[in-house]
Protein backbone atom coordinates (compact mmCIF):
# COMPACT_ATOMS: atom_id res chain seq x y z
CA UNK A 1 80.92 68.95 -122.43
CA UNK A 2 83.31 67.71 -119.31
CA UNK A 3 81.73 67.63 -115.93
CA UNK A 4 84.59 69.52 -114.63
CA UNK A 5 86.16 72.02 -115.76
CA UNK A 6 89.56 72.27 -114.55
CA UNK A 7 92.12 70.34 -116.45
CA UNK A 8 95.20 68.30 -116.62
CA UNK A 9 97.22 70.84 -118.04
CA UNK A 10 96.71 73.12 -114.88
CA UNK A 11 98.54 70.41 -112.51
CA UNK A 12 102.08 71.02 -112.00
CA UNK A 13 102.91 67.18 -110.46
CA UNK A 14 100.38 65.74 -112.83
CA UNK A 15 102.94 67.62 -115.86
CA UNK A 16 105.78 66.41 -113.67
CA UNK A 17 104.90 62.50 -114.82
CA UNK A 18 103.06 62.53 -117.91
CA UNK A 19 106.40 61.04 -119.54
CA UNK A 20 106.09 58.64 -116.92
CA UNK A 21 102.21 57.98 -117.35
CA UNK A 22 103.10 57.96 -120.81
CA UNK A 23 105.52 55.11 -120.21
CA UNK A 24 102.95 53.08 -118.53
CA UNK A 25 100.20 53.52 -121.10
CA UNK A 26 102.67 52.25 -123.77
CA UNK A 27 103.29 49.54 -122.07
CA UNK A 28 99.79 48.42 -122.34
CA UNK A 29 99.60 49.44 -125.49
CA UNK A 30 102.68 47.21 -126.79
CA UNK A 31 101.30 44.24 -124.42
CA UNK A 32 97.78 44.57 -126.06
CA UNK A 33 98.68 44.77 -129.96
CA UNK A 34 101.56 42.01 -129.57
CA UNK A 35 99.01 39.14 -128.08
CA UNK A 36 97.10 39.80 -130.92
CA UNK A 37 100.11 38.54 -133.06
CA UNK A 38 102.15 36.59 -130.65
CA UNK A 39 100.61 33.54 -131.03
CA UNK A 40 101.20 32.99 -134.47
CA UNK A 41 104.46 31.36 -134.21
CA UNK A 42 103.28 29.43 -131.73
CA UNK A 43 100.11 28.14 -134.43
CA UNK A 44 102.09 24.97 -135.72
CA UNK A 45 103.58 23.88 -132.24
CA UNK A 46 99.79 24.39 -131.11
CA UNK A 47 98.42 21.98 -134.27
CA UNK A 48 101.12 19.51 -133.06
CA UNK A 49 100.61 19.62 -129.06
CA UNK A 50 96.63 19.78 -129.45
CA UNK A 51 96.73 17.79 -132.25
CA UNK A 52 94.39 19.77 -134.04
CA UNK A 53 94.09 21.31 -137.91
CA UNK A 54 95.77 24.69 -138.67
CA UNK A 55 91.77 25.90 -139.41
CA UNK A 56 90.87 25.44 -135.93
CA UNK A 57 94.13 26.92 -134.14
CA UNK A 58 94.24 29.77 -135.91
CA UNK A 59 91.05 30.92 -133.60
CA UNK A 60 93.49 31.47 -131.04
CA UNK A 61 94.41 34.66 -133.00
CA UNK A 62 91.19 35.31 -134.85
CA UNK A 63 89.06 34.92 -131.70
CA UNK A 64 90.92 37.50 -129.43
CA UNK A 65 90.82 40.30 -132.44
CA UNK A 66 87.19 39.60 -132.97
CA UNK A 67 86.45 40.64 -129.31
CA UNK A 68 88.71 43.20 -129.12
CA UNK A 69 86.45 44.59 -132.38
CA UNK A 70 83.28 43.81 -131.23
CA UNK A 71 84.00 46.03 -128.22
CA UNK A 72 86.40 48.65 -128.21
CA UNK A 73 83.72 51.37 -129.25
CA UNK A 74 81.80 50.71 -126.67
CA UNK A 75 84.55 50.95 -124.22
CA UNK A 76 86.09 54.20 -126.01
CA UNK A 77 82.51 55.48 -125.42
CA UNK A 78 82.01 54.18 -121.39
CA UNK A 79 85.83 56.30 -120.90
CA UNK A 80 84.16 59.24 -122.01
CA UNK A 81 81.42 58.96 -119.58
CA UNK A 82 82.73 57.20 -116.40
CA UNK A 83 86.48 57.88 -117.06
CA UNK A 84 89.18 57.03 -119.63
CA UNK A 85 91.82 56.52 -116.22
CA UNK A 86 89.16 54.22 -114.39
CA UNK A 87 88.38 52.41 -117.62
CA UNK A 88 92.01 52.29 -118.58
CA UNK A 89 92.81 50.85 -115.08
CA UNK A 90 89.85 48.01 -114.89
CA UNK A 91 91.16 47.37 -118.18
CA UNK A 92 94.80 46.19 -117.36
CA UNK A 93 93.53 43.97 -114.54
CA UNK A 94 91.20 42.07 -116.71
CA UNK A 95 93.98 41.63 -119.14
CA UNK A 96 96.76 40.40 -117.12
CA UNK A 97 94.40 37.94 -115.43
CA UNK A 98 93.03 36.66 -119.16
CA UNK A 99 97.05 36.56 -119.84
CA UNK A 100 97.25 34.19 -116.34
CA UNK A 101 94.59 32.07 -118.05
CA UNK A 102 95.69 31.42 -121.48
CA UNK A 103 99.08 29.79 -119.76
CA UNK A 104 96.99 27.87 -117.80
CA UNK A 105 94.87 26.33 -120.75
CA UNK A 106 94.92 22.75 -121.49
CA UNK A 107 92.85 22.85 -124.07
CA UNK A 108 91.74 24.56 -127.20
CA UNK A 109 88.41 26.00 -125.84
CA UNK A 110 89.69 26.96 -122.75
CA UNK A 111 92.37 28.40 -124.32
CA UNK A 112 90.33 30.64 -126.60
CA UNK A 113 87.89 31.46 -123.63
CA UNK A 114 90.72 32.97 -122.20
CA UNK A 115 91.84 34.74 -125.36
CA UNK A 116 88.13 36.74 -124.71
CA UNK A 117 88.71 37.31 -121.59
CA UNK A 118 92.30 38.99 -122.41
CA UNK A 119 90.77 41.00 -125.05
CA UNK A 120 88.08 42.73 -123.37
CA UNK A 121 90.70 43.92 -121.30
CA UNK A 122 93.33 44.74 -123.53
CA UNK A 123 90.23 46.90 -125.63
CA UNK A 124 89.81 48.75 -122.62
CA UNK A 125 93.30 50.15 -122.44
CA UNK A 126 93.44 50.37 -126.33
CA UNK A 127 89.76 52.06 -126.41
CA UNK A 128 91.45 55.13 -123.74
CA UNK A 129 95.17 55.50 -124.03
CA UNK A 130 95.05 58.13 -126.99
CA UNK A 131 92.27 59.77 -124.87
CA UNK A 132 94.29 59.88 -121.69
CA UNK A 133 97.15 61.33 -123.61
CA UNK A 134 95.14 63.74 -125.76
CA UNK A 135 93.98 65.05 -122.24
CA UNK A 136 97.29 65.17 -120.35
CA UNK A 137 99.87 66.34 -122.97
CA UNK A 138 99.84 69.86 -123.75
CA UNK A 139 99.51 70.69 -127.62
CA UNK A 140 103.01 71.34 -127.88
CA UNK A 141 104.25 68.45 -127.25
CA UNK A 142 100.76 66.24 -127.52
CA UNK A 143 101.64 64.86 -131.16
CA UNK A 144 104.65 63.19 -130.36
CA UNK A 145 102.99 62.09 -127.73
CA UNK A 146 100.35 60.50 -129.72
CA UNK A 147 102.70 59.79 -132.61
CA UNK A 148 105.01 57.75 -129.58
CA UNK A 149 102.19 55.70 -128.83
CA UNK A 150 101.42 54.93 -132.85
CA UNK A 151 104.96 53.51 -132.58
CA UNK A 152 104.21 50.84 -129.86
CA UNK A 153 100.94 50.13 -131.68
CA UNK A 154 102.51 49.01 -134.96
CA UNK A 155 105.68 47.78 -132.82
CA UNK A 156 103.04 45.42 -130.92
CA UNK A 157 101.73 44.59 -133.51
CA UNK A 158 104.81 43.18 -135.52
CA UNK A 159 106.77 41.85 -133.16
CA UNK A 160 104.70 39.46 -132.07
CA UNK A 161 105.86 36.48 -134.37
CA UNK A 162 109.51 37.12 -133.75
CA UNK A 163 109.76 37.53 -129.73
CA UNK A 164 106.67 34.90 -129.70
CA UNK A 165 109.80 32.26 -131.67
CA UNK A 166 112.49 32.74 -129.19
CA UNK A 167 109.72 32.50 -126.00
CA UNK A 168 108.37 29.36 -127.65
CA UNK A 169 111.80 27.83 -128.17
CA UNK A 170 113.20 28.76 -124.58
CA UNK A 171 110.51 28.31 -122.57
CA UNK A 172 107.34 26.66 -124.17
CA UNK A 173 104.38 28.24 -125.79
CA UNK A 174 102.63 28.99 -122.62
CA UNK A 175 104.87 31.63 -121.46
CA UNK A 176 104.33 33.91 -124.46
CA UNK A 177 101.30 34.72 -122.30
CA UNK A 178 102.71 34.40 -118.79
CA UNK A 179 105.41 37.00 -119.92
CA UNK A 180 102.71 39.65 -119.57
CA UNK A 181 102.00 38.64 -116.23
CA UNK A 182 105.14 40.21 -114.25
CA UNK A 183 105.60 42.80 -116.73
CA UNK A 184 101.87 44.06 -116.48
CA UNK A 185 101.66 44.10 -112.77
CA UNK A 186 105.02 46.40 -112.50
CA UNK A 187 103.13 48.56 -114.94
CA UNK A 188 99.82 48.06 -113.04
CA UNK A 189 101.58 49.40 -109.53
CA UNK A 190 103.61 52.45 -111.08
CA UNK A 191 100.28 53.55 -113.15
CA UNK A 192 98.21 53.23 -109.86
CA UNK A 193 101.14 55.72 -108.57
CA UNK A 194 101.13 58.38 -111.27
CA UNK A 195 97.67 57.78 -113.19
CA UNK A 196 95.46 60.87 -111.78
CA UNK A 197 92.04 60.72 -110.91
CA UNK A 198 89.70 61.58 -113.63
CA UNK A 199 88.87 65.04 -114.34
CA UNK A 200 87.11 64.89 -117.77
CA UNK A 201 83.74 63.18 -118.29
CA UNK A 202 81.00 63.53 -121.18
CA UNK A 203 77.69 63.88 -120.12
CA UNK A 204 75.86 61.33 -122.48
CA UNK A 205 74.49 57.99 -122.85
CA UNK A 206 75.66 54.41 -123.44
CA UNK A 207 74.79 53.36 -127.02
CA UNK A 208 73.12 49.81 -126.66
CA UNK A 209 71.23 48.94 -129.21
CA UNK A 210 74.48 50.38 -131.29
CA UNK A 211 77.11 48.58 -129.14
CA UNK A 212 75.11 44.90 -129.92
CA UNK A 213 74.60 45.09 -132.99
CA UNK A 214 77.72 46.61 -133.57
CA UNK A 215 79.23 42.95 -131.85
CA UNK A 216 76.74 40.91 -133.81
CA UNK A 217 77.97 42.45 -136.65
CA UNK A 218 81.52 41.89 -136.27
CA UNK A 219 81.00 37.96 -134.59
CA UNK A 220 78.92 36.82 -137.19
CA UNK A 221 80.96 38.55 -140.45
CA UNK A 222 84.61 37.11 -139.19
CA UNK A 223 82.84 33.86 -137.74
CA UNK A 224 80.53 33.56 -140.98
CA UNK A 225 84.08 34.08 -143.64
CA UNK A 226 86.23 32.05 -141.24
CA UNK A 227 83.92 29.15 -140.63
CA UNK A 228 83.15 29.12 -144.46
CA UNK A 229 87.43 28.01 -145.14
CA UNK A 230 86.09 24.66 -143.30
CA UNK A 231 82.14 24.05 -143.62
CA UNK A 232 81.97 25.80 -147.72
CA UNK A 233 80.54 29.25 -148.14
CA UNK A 234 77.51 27.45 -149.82
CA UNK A 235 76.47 25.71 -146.02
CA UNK A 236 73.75 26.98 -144.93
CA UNK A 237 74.53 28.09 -141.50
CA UNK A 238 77.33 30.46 -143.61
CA UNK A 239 74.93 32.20 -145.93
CA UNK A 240 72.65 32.57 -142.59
CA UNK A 241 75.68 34.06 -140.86
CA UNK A 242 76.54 36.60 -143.52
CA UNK A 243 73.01 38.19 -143.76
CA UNK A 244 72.89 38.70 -140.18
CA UNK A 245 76.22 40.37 -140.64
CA UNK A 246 75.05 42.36 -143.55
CA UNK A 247 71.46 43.41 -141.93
CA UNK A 248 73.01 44.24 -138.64
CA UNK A 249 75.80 46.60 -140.07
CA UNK A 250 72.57 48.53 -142.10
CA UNK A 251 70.43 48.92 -139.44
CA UNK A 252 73.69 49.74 -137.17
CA UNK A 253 74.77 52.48 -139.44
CA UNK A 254 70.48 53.57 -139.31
CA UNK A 255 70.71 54.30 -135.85
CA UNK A 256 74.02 55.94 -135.68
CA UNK A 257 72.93 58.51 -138.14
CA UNK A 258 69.94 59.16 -136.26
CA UNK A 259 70.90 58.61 -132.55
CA UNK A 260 71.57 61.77 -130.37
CA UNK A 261 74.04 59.43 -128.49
CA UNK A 262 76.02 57.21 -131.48
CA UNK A 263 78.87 55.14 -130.41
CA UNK A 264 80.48 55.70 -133.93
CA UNK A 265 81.07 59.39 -134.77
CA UNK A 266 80.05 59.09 -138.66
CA UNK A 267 81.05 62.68 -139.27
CA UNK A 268 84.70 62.15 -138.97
CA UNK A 269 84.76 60.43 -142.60
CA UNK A 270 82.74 63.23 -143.86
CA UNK A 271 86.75 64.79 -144.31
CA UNK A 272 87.95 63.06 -147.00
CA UNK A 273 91.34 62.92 -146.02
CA UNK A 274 90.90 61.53 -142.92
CA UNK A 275 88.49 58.70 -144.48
CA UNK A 276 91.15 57.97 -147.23
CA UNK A 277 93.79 58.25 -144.58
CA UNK A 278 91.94 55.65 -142.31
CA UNK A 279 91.47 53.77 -145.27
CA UNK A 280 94.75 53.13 -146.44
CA UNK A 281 95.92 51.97 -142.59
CA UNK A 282 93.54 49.30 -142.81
CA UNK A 283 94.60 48.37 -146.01
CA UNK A 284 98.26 48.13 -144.73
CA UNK A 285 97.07 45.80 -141.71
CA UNK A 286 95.50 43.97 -144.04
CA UNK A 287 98.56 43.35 -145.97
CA UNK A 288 101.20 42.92 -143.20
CA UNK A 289 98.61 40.30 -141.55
CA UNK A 290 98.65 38.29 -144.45
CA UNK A 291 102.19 38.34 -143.62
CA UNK A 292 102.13 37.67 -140.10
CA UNK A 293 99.75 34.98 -140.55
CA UNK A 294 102.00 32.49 -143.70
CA UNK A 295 105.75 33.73 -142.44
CA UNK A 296 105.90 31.41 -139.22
CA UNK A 297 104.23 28.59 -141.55
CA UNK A 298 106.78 28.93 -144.37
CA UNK A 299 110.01 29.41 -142.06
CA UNK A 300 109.61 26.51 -140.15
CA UNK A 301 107.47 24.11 -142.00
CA UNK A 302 109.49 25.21 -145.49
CA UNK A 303 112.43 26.31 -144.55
CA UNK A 304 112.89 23.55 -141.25
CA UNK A 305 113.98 26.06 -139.03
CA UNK A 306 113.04 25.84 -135.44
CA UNK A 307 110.78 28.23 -133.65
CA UNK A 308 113.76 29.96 -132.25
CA UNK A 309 115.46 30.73 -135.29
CA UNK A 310 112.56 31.09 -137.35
CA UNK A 311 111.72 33.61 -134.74
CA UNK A 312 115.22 35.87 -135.21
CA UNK A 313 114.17 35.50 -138.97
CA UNK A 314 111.07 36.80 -138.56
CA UNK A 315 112.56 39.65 -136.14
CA UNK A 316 113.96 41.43 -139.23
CA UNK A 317 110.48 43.07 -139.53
CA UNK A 318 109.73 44.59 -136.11
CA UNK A 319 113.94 45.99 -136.22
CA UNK A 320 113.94 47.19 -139.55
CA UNK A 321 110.64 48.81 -138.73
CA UNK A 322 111.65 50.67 -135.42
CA UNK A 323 114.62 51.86 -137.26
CA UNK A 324 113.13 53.53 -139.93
CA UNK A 325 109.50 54.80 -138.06
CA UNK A 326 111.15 57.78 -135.47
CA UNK A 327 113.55 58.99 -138.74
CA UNK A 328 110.30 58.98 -140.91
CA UNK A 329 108.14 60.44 -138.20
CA UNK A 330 111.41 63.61 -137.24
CA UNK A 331 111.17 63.67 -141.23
CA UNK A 332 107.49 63.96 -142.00
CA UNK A 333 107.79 67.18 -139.55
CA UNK A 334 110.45 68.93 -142.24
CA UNK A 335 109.19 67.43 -145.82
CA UNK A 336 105.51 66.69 -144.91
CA UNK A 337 103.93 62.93 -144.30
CA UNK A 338 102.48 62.58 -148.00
CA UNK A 339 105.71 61.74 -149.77
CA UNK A 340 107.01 59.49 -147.09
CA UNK A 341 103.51 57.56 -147.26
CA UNK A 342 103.82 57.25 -150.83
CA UNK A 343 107.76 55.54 -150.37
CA UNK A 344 107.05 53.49 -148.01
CA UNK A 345 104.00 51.85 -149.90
CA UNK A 346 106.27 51.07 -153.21
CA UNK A 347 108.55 49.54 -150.78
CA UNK A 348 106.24 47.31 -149.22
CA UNK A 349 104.91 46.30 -153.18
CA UNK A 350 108.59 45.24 -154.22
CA UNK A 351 109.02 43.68 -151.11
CA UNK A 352 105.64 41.73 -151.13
CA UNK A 353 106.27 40.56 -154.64
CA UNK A 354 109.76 39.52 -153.77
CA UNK A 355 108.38 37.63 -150.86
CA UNK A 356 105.89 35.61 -153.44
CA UNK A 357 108.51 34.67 -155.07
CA UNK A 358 110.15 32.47 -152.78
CA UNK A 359 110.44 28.34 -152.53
CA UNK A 360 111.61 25.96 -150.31
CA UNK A 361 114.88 25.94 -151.45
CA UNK A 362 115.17 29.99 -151.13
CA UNK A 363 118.18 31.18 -149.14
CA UNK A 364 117.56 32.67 -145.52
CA UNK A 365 119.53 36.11 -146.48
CA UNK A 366 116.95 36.29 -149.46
CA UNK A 367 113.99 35.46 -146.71
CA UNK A 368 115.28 38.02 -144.55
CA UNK A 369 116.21 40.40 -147.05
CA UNK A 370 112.29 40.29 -148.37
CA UNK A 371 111.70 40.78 -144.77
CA UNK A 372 113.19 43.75 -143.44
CA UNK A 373 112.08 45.94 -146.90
CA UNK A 374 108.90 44.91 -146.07
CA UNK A 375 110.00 46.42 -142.46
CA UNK A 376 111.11 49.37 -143.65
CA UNK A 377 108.22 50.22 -145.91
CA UNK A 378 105.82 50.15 -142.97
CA UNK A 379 108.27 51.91 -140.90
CA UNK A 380 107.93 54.84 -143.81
CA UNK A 381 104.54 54.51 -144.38
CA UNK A 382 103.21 54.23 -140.03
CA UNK A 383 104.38 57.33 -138.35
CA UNK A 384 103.06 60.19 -141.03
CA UNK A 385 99.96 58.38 -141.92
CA UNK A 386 99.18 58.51 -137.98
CA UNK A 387 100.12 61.95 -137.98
CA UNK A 388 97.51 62.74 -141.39
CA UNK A 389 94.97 60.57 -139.28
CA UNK A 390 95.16 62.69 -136.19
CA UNK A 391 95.96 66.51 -137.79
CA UNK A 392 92.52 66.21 -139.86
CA UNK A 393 90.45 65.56 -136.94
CA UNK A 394 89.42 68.63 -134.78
CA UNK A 395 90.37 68.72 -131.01
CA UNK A 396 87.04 67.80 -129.57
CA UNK A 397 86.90 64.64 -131.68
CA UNK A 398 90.76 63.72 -131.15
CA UNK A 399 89.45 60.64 -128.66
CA UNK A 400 86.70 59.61 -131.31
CA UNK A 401 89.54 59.41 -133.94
CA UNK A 402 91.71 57.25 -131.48
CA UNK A 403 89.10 54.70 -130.89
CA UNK A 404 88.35 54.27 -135.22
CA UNK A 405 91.84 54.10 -135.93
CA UNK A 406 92.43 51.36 -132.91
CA UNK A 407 89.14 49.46 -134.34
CA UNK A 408 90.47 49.87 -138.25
CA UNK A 409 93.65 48.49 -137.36
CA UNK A 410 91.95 45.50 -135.42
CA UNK A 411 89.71 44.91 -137.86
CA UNK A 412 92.60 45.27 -140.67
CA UNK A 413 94.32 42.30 -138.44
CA UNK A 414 91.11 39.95 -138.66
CA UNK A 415 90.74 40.69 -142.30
CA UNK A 416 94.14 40.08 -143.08
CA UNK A 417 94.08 36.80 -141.49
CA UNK A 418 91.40 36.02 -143.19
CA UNK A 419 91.69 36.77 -146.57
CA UNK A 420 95.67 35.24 -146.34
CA UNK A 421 93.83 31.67 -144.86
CA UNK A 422 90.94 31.80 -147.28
CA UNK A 423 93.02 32.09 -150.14
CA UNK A 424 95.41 29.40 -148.91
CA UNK A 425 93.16 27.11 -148.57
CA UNK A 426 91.29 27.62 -151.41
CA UNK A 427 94.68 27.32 -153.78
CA UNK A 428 95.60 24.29 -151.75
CA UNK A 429 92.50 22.18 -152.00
CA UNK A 430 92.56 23.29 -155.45
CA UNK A 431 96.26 22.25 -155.91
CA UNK A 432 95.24 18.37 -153.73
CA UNK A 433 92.40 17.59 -155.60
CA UNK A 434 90.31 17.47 -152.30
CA UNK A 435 89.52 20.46 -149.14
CA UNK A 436 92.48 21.18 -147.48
CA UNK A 437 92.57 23.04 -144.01
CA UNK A 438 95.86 22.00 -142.78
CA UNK A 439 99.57 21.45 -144.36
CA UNK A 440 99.60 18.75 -146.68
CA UNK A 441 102.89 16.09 -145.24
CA UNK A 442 105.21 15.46 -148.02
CA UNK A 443 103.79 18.24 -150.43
CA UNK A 444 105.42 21.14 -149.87
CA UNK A 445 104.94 22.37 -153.28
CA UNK A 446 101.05 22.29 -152.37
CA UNK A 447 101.41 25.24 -149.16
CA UNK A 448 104.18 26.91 -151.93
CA UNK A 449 101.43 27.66 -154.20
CA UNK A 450 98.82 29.06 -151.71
CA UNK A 451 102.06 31.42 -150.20
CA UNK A 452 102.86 32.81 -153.75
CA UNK A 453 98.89 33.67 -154.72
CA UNK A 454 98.24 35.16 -150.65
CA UNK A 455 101.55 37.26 -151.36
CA UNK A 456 100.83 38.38 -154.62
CA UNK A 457 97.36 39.85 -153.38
CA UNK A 458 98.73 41.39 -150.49
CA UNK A 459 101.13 43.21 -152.81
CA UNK A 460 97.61 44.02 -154.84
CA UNK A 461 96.42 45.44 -151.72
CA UNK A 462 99.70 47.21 -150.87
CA UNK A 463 99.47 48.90 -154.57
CA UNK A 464 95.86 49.92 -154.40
CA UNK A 465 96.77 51.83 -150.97
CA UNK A 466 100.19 53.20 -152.92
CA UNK A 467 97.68 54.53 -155.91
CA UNK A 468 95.17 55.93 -153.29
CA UNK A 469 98.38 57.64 -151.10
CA UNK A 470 99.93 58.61 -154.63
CA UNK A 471 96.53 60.41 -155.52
CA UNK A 472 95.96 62.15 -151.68
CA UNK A 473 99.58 63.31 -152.12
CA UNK A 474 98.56 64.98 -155.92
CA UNK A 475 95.58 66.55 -154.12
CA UNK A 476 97.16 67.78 -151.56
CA UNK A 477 100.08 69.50 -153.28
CA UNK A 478 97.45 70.98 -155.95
CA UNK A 479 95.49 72.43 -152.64
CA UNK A 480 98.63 74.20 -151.41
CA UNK A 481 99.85 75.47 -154.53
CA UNK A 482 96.50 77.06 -155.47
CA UNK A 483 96.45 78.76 -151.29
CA UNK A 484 99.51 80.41 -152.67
């Protein structure tokens, strides 16, 4: 129930700018999904600068998605309460000063401090930009709306390797946070100019015993699996790690069923095809971060190409992908989202297996061939899935559904990085005869074999969500048959 009752919707100069509102909140959301992959092709210049193993760098990435998860519920929640807009505001200040930070870093925990600091902010814009625009946009025009800001998500999200290259090559690895810097404080000033005050608030309570163990849950799972690539899943401190995981998500999921205030809404998966919907995102993130995670590795430490070009290379994605998402999304309006799901999964497969496929010696039209199909697939599969996500979910729990499919796709990011290193290293300490965490000098054939087996089972995970799409697409044309 909002503490006000008058709404958005009834201000003529608030409807005057909500393109422009939209503009800035898009902004945010594109700066705030690409930092969680930018850094990736900066990973190896990282090991070399910091002189460091590729297990330990890659906490650079892992560590700003892990806070970003821990706490984007609670912040969805504390919009609700005090005010997506003031939220939403705090939010981008924290993050462009985190940004500030990470340039400034001369060293590896500093540098991941930082990261933290950058994601608590960037989870408070991600936690209350689909509530902002859910409130603002009129239902005529509030899906494209929505559906324009699932763009810049998975935009953000796959870019990052590609404009990260030519940043990295031009300038130096620090800028690829500096960047945000200028860019976010033009944004900050025009949404202090057009962002209205806040009208709607929920009159409820902060979850805390939900919100911490919600964070212990998530710190000591992704901590627990990614420590366990360098210590051994038998250590100790790893097993130890993993129950607390385990017995914090139970007694977590307890107290959300029976709280009068959760800060997870457990009744949205009670539809089916939202939960199946939801389910097959994550999947997806999972197998385009297994992606995002090897590609910079293998283009410049296989294929000797130098951040800059490995970086156009790895561009193919992102362009293919913002190509093909508005056509599929204008499409999915005329044909329906189920089919174009369904395409765009089989694409992904081929492209996956094509992708595992490839040596040192491969050709870079092949690479980039691989590359954009794997582009276009998400580009089919991103738009109507978002638009299934949000048409399932009922009006008064459209800002609930915002923040689960922000935290699914974050936590599809972590997992994918995680199951493409664990794998790796496992087949390459497997392949050297001792525990790898790092590229092996003068083996290549060693980080070839790790590549081919992470590929192969994100093409696995890519089918699984093609079979569960190709099943929800069955259902759903069985439902609508039997209405008429």
């Amino acid at each position: 129930m909002s503490s006000i009752s008058a709404t958005y919707q009834d201000d003529a100069e608030i409807q005057k700018k909500r393109w422009i509102i939209l503009i800035v909140l898009n902004i945010f959301t594109f700066m705030s999904t690409l930092d969680g992959s930018i850094v990736n092709i900066a990973l190896p210049v990282l090991v070399k600068q910091l002189q460091l193993p590729m297990g330990q760098v890659v906490w650079v990435t892992t560590g700003y998605l892990m806070a970003i998860c821990s706490v984007i519920l609670f912040f969805g929640k504390l919009g609700d309460i005090v005010g997506k807009i003031r939220i939403f505001k705090i939010g981008t200040i924290i993050f462009i000063l985190g940004s500030l930070l990470c340039g400034l870093s001369a060293s590896l925990p500093f540098l991941i401090a930082s990261r933290i600091i950058q994601a608590i902010g960037a989870s408070m814009t991600m936690a209350n930009s689909q509530g902002i625009v859910t409130d603002i946009f009129p239902s005529t025009e509030r899906g494209k709306a929505l559906g324009l800001i699932g763009t810049f998500v998975s935009l953000g999200s796959i870019a990052g390797p590609s404009l990260g290259g030519i940043i990295v090559s031009a300038l130096g690895w620090k800028y690829i946070f500096w960047v945000n810097v200028p860019i976010g404080l033009i944004a900050i000033v025009l949404g202090w100019k057009v962002l209205p005050k806040d009208l709607v608030r929920v009159k409820s309570k902060i979850d805390i015993p939900g919100s911490m163990l919600f964070a212990v849950f998530i710190i000591t799972l992704f901590a627990g699996l990614l420590l366990g690539q360098q210590l051994g899943y038998g250590d100790n401190r790893i097993i130890l790690a993993l129950i607390t995981a385990a017995a914090a998500f139970i007694v977590f999921i307890i107290l959300e069923l029976r709280g009068s205030h959760p800060l997870l809404q457990l009744s949205l998966f009670k539809n089916p095809l939202f939960s199946l919907s939801i389910l097959c995102a994550f999947l997806v993130f999972v197998a385009n971060f297994c992606f995002n995670i090897i590609a910079p590795f293998y283009a410049q430490n296989m294929l000797n190409l130098s951040p800059f070009y490995a970086g156009f290379l790895l561009m193919l994605f992102p362009i293919s992908m913002v190509i093909v998402a508005p056509l599929s999304g204008a499409l999915s309006d005329k044909i329906g989202s189920e089919f174009l799901t369904f395409a765009g999964l089989i694409v992904m497969v081929i492209a996956q297996f094509g992708l595992a496929r490839l040596h040192d010696g491969s050709s870079v039209v092949l690479v980039g061939l691989w590359i954009a199909m794997l582009g276009i697939g998400s580009g089919l599969f991103g738009s109507p899935n978002n638009s299934l996500i949000m048409s399932t979910v009922p009006r008064t729990q459209l800002g609930s559904a915002g923040s689960v499919n922000s935290l699914v796709r974050n936590v599809g990011m972590v997992v994918g990085i995680t199951v493409a290193t664990t794998i790796l290293f496992n087949v390459m300490s497997n392949q050297a005869g001792h525990r790898v965490t790092d590229l092996v000098p003068g083996h290549p054939e060693i980080f070839l074999s790790g590549m081919h087996v992470v590929f192969m089972t994100s093409a696995g995970i890519c089918l699984v969500s093609a079979l569960l799409t190709g099943w929800r697409m069955i259902t759903i044309r069985k439902a609508k048959r039997a209405a008429a």
